[in-house]
N, C-alpha and C. Protein backbone atom coordinates (compact mmCIF):
# COMPACT_ATOMS: atom_id res chain seq x y z
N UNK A 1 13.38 -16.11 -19.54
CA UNK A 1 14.20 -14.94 -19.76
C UNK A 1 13.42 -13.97 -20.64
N UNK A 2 13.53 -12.68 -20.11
CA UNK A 2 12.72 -11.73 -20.90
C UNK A 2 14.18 -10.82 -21.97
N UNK A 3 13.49 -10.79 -23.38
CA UNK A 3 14.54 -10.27 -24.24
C UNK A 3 14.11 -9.08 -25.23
N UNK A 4 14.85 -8.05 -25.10
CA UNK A 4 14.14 -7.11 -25.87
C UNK A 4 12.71 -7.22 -26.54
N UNK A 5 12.16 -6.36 -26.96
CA UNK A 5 11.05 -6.96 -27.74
C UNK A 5 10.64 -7.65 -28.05
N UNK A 6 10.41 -8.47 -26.89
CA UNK A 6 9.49 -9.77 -26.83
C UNK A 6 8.34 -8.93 -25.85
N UNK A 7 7.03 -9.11 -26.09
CA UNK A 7 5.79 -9.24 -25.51
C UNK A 7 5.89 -9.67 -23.96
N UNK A 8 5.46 -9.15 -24.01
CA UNK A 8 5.08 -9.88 -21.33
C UNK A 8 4.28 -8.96 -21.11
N UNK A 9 3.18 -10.27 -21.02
CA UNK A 9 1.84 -9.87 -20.21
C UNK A 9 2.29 -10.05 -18.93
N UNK A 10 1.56 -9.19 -18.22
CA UNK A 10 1.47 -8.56 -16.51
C UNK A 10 0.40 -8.67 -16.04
N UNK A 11 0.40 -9.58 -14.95
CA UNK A 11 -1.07 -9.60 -14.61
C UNK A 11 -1.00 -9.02 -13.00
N UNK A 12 -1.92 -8.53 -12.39
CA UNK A 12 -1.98 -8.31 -11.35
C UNK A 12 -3.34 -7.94 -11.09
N UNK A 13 -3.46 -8.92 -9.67
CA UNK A 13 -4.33 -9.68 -8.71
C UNK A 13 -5.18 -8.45 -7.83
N UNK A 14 -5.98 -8.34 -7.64
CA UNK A 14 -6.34 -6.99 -6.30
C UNK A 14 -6.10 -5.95 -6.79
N UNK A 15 -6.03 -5.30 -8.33
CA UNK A 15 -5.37 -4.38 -8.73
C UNK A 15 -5.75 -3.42 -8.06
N UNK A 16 -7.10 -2.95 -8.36
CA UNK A 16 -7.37 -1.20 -8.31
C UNK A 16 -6.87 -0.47 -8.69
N UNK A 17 -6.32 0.57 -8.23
CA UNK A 17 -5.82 2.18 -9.10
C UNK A 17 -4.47 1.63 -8.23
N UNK A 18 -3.40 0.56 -8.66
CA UNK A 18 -2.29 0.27 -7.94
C UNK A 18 -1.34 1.68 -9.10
N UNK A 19 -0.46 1.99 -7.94
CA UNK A 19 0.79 3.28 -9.06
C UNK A 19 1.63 2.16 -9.85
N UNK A 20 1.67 1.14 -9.32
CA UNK A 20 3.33 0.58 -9.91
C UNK A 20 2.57 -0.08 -11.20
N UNK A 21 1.36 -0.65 -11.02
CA UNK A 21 0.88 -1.28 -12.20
C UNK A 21 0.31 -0.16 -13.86
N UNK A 22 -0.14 0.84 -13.20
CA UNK A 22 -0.18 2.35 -13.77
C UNK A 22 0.72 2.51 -14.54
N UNK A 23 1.77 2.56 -13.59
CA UNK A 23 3.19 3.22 -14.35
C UNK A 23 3.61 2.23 -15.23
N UNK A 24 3.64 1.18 -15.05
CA UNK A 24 4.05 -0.19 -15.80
C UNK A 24 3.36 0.52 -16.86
N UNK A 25 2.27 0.33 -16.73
CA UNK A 25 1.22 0.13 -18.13
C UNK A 25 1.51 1.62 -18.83
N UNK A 26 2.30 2.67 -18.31
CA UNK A 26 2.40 3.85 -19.12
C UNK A 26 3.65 3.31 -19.58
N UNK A 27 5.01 3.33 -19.48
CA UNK A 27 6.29 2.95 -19.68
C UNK A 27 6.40 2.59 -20.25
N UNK A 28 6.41 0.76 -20.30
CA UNK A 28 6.27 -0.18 -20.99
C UNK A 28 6.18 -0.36 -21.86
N UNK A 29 6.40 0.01 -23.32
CA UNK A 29 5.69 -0.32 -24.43
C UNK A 29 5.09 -1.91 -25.06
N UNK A 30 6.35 -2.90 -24.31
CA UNK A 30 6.39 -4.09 -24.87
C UNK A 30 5.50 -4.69 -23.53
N UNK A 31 4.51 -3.80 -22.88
CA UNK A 31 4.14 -5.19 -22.02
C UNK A 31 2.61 -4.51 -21.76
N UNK A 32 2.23 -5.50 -21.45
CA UNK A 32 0.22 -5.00 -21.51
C UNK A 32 0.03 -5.11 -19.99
N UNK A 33 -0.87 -4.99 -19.31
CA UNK A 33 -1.04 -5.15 -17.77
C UNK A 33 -2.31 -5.25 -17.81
N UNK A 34 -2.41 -5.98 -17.45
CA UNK A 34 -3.83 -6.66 -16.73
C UNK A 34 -4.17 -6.53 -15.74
N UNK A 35 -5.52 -5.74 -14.84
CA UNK A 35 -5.23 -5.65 -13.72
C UNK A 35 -6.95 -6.48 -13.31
N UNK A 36 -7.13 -7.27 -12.31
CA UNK A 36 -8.64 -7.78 -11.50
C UNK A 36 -8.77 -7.58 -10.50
N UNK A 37 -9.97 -6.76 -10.32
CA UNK A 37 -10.40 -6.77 -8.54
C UNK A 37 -11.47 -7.35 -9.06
N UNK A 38 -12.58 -7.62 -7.65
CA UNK A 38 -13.87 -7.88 -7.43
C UNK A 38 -14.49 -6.72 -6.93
N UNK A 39 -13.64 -5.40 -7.03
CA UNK A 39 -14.98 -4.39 -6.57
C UNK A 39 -15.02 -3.66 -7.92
N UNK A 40 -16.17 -3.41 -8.17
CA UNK A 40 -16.71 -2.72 -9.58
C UNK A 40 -15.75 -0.97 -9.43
N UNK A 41 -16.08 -0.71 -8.14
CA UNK A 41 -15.48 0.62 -8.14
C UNK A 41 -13.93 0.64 -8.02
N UNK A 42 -13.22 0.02 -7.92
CA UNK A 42 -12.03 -0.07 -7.54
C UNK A 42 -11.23 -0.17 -9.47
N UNK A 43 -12.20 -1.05 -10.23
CA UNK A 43 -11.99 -1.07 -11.33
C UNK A 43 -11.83 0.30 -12.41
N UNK A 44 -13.17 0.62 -12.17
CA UNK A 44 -13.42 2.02 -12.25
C UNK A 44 -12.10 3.11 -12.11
N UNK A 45 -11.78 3.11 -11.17
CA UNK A 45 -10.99 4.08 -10.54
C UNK A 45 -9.62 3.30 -10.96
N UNK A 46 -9.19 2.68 -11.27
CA UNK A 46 -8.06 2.04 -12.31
C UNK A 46 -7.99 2.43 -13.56
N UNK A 47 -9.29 1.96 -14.04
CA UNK A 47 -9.65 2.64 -15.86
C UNK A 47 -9.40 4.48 -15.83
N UNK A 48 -9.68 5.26 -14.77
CA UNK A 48 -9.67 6.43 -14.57
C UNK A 48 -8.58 7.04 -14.49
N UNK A 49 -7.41 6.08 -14.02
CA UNK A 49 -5.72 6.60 -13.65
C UNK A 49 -4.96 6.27 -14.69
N UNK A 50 -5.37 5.49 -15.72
CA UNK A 50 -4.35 4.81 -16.48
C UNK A 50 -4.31 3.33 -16.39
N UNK A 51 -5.55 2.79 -15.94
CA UNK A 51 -4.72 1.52 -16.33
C UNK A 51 -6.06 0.70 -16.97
N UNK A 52 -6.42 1.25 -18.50
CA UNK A 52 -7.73 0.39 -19.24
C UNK A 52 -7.65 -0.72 -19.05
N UNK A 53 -6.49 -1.73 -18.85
CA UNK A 53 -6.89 -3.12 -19.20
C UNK A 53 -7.23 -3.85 -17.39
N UNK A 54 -7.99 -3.18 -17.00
CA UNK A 54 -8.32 -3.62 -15.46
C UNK A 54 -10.09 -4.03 -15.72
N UNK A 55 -9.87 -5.39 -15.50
CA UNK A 55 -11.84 -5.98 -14.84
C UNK A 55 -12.35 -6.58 -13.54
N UNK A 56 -13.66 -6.62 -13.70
CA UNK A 56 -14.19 -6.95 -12.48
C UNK A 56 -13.75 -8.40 -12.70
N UNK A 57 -13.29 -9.32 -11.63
CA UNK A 57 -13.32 -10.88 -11.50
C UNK A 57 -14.82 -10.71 -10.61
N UNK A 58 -14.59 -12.30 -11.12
CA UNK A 58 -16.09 -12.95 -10.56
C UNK A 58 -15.89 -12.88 -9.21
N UNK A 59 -16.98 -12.92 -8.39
CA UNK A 59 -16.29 -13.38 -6.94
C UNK A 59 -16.94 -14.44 -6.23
């Protein structure tokens, strides 16, 4: 159960420059988003829209 101001990490898989994970990560105050692709540019272009906490996974 998620309860007011409690912390929730968000992770999401294949991110790239996804909107919903974006917007999460603008909104949100109480939640961090994590986003991993395996393409360097796709990362890139995530960090570029709003969403810093996106890395390259290994592949």
């Amino acid at each position: 159960m998620v309860t007011a101001g409690q912390f929730n990490p968000t992770y999401n898989i294949g991110s790239g420059p996804d909107p919903l994970a974006v917007k999460l990560a603008g909104k949100a105050s109480d939640t961090q988003v994590t986003g991993l692709d395996v393409s360097p540019a796709m990362v890139e272009m995530a960090k570029r829209v709003g969403l810093p906490g996106c890395y390259r996974a290994p592949s």
